[in-house]
Protein backbone atom coordinates (compact mmCIF):
# COMPACT_ATOMS: atom_id res chain seq x y z
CA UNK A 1 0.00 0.00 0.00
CA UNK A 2 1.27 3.35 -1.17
CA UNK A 3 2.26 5.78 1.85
CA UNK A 4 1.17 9.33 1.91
CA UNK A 5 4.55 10.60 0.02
CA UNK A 6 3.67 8.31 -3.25
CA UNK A 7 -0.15 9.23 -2.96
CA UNK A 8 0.54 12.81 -3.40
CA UNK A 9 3.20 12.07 -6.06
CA UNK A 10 0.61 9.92 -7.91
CA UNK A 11 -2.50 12.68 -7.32
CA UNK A 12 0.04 15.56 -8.89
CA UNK A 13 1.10 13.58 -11.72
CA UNK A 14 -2.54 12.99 -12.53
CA UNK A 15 -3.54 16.75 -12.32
CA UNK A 16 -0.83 17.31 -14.83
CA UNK A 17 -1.42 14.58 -17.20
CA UNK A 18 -5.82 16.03 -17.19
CA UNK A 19 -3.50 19.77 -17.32
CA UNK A 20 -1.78 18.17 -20.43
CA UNK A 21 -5.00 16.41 -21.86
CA UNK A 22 -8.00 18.89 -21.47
CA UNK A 23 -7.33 20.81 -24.79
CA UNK A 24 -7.79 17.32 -26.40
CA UNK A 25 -10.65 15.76 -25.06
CA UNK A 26 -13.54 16.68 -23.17
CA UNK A 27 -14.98 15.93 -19.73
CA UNK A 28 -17.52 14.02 -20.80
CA UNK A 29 -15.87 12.32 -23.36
CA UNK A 30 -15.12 8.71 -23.09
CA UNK A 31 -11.76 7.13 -23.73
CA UNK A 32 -10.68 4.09 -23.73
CA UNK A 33 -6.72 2.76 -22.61
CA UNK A 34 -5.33 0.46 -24.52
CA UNK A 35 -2.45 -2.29 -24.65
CA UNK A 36 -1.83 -2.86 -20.60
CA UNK A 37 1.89 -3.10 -20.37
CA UNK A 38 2.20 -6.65 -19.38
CA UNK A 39 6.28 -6.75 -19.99
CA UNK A 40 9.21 -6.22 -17.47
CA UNK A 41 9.66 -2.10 -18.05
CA UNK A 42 8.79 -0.81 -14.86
CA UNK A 43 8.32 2.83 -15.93
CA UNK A 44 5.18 1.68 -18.16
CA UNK A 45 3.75 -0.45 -15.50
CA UNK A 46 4.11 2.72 -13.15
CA UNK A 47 2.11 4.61 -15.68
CA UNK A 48 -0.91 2.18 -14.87
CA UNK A 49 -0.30 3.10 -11.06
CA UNK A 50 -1.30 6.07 -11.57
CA UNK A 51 -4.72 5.93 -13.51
CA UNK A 52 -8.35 5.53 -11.27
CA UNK A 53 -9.70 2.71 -11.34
């Protein structure tokens, strides 16, 4: 379980990936993500960390 120092790293990295993203899609638009990273590079698997579920 994540401690409080990687839950606020994960929360700031998501407002600046919706920062990044707004101009490209809308609130209310649906998206869908793709091609789970199911091989051994830890930096996309760390990508997944960070999305809601």
């Amino acid at each position: 379980m994540p401690g409080a120092q990687e839950l606020e790293l994960i929360a700031a990295l998501q407002d600046i990936t919706h920062d990044c993203l707004k101009m490209f899609v809308r609130p209310d638009e649906p998206i869908a993500i793709l091609d789970f990273p199911d091989i051994k590079n830890c930096g996309d698997s760390a990508i997944w960390l960070g999305l809601p579920i």
